[in-house]
N, C-alpha and C. Protein backbone atom coordinates (compact mmCIF):
# COMPACT_ATOMS: atom_id res chain seq x y z
N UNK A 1 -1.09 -7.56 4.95
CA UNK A 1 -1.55 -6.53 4.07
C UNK A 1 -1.07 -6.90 2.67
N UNK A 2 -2.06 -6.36 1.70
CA UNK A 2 -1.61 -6.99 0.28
C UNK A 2 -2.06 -5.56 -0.36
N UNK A 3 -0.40 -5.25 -0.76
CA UNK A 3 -0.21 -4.18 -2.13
C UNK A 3 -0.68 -4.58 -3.71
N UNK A 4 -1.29 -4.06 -4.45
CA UNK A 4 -1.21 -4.13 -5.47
C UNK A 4 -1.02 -3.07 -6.67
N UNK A 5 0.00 -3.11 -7.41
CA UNK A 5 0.43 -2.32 -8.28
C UNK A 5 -0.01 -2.61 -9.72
N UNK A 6 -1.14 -1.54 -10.11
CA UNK A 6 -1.80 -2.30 -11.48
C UNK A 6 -1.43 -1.14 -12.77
N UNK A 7 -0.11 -0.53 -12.42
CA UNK A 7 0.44 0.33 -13.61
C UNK A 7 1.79 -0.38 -14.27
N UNK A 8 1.73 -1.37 -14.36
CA UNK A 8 3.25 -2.02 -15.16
C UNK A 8 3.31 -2.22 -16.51
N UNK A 9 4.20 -1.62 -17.32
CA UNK A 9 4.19 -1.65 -18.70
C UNK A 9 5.41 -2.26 -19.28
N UNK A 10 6.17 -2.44 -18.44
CA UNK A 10 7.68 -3.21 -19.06
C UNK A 10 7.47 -4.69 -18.82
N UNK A 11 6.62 -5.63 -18.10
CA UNK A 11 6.48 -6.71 -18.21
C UNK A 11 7.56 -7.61 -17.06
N UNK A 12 7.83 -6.79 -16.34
CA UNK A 12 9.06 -6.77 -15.16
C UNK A 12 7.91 -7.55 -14.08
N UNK A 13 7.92 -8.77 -13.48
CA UNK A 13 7.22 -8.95 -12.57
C UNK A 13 8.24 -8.71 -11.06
N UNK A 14 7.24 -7.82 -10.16
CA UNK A 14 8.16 -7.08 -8.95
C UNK A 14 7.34 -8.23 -7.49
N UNK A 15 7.73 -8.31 -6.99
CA UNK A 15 7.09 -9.17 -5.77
C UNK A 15 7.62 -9.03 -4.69
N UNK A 16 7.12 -8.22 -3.86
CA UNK A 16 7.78 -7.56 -1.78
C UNK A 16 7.22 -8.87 -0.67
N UNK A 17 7.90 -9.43 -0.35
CA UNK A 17 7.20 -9.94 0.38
C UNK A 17 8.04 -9.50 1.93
N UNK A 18 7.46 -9.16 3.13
CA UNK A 18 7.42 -8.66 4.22
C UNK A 18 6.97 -9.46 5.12
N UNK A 19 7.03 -9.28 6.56
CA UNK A 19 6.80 -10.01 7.84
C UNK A 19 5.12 -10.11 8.10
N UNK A 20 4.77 -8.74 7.29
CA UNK A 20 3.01 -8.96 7.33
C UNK A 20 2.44 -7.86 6.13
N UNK A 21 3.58 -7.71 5.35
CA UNK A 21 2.65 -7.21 3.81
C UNK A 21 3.33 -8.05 3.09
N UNK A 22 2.49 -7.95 1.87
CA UNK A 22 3.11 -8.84 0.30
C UNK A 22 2.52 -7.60 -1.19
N UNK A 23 3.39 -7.50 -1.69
CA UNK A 23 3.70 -6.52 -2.58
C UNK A 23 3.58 -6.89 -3.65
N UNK A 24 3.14 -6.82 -5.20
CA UNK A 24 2.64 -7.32 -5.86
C UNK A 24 2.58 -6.16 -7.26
N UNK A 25 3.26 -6.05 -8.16
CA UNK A 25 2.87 -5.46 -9.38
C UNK A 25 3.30 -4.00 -9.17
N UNK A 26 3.06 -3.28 -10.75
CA UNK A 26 3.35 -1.94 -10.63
C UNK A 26 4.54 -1.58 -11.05
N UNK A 27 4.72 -0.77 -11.54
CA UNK A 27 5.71 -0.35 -12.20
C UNK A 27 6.86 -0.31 -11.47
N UNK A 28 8.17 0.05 -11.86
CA UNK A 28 9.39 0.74 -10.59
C UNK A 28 8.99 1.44 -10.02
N UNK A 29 8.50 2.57 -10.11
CA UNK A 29 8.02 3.54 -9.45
C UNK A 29 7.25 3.28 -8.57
N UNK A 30 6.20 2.98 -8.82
CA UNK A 30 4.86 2.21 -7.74
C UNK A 30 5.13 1.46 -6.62
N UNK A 31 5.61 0.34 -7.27
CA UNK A 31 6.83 -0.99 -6.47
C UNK A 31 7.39 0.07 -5.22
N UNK A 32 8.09 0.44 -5.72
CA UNK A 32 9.19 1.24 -4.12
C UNK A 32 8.43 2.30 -3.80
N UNK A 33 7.13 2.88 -4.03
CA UNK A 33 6.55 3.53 -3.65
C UNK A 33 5.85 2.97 -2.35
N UNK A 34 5.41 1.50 -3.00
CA UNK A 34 4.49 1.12 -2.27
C UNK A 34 5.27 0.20 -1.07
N UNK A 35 6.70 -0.39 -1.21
CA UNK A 35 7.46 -0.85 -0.26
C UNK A 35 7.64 0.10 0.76
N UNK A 36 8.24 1.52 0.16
CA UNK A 36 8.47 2.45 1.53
C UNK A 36 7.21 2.91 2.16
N UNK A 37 5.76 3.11 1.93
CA UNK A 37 4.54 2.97 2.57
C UNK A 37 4.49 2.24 3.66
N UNK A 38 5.40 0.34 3.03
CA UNK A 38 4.75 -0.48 3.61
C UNK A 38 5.69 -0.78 4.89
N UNK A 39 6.97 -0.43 4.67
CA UNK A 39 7.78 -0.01 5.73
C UNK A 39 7.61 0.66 6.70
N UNK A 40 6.67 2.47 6.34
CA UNK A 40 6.71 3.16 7.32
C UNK A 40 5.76 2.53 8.32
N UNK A 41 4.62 2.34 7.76
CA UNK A 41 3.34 1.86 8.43
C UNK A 41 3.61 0.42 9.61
N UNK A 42 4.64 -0.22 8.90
CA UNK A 42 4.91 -1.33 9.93
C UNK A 42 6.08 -0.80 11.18
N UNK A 43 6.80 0.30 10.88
CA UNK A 43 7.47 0.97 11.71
C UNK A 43 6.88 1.74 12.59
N UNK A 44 5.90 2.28 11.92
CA UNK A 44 5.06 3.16 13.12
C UNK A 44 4.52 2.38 14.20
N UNK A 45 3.71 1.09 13.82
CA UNK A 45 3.08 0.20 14.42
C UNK A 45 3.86 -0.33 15.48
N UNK A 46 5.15 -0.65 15.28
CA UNK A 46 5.87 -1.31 15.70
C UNK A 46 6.62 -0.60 16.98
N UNK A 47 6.43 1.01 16.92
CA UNK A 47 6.88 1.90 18.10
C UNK A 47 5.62 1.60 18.81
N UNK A 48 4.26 1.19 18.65
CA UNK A 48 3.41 1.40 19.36
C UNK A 48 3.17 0.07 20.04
N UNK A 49 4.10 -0.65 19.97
CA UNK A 49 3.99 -2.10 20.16
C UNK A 49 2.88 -3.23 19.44
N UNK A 50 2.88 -2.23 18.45
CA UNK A 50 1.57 -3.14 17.76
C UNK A 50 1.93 -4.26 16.08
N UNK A 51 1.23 -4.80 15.73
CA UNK A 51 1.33 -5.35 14.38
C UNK A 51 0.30 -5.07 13.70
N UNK A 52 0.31 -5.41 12.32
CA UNK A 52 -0.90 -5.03 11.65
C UNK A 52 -2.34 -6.00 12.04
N UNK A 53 -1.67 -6.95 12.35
CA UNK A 53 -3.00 -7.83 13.33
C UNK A 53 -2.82 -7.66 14.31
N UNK A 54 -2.46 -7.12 14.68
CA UNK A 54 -2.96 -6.78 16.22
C UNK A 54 -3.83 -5.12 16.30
N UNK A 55 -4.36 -4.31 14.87
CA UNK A 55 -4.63 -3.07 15.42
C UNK A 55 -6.13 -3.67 14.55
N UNK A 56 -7.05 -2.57 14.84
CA UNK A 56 -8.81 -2.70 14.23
C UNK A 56 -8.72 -1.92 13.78
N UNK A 57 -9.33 -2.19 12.41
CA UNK A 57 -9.60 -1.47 11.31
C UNK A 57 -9.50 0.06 11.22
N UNK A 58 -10.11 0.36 12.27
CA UNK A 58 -10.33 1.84 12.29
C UNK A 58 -8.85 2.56 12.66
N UNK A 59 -7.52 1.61 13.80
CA UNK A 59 -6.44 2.41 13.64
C UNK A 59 -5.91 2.02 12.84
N UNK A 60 -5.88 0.69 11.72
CA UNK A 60 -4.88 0.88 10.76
C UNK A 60 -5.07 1.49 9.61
N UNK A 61 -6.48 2.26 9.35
CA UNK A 61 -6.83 2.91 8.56
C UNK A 61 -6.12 4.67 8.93
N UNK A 62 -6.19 4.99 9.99
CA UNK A 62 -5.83 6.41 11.10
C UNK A 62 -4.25 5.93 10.39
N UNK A 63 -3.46 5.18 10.68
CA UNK A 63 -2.10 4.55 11.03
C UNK A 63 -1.36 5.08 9.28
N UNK A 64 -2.43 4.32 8.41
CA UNK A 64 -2.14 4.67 7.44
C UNK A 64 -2.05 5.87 6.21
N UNK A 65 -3.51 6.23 7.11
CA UNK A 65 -3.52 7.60 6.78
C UNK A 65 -2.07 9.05 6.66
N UNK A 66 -1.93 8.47 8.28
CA UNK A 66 -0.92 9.07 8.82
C UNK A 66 0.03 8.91 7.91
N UNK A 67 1.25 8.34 7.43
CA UNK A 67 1.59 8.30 6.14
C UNK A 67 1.29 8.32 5.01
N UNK A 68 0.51 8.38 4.98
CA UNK A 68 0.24 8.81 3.11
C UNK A 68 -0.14 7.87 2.52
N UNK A 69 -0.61 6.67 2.39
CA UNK A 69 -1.21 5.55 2.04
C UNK A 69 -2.73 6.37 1.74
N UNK A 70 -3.07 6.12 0.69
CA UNK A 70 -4.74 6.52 0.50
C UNK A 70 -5.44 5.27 -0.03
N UNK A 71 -6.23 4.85 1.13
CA UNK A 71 -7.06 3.69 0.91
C UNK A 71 -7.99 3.75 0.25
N UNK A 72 -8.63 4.79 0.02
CA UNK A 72 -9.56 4.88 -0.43
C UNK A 72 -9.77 6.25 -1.45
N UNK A 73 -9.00 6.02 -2.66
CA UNK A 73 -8.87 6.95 -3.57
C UNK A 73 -10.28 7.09 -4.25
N UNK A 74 -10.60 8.70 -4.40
CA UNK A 74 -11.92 8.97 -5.33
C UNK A 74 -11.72 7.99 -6.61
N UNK A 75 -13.34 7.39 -6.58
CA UNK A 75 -13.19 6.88 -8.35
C UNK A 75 -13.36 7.78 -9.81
N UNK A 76 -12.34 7.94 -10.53
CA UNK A 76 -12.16 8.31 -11.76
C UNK A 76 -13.78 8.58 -12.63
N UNK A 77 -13.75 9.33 -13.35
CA UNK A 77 -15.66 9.79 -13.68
C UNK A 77 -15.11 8.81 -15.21
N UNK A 78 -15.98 7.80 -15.60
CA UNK A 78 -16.20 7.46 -16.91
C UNK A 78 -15.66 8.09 -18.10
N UNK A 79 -15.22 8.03 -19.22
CA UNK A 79 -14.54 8.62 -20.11
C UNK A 79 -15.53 9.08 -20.51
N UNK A 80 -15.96 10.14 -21.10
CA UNK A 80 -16.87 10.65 -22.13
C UNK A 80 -16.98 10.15 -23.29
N UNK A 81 -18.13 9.92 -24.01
CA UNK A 81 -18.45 9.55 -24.92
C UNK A 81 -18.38 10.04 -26.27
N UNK A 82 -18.04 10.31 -27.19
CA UNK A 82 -18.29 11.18 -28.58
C UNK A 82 -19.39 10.94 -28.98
């Protein structure tokens, strides 16, 4: 699994790398936001005897859900124009 963190403004490059995620960008905040996500999700998996390759799409989407990971955030409406 590949995190990406595209809010960094201090110029701090952050990099997680994990047994089967890799972490990538983002502010402090984001960064350990997105490590403890990537923790729970491989912990959950991992009671179920599973890995992230080992589950189909559809439970690691359920899996992730389940913690709070939002894969699929609404897109933002265009700025308005003057």
């Amino acid at each position: 699994m590949l995190g990406v963190g595209l809010d960094n403004e201090d110029g701090h490059k952050r990099i997680t790398k994990g047994k089967d995620f890799t972490l990538i960008g983002g502010s402090k905040e984001t960064h350990e936001e997105m490590q403890e996500k990537s923790i729970k999700l491989v912990e959950k998996l991992k009671k179920k005897g599973k890995t992230i390759g080992d589950v189909n799409d559809e439970e690691f989407i359920e899996t992730a859900e389940d913690i709070g990971i939002n894969l699929f955030p609404d897109p933002k409406p265009p700025p308005k124009m003057p």
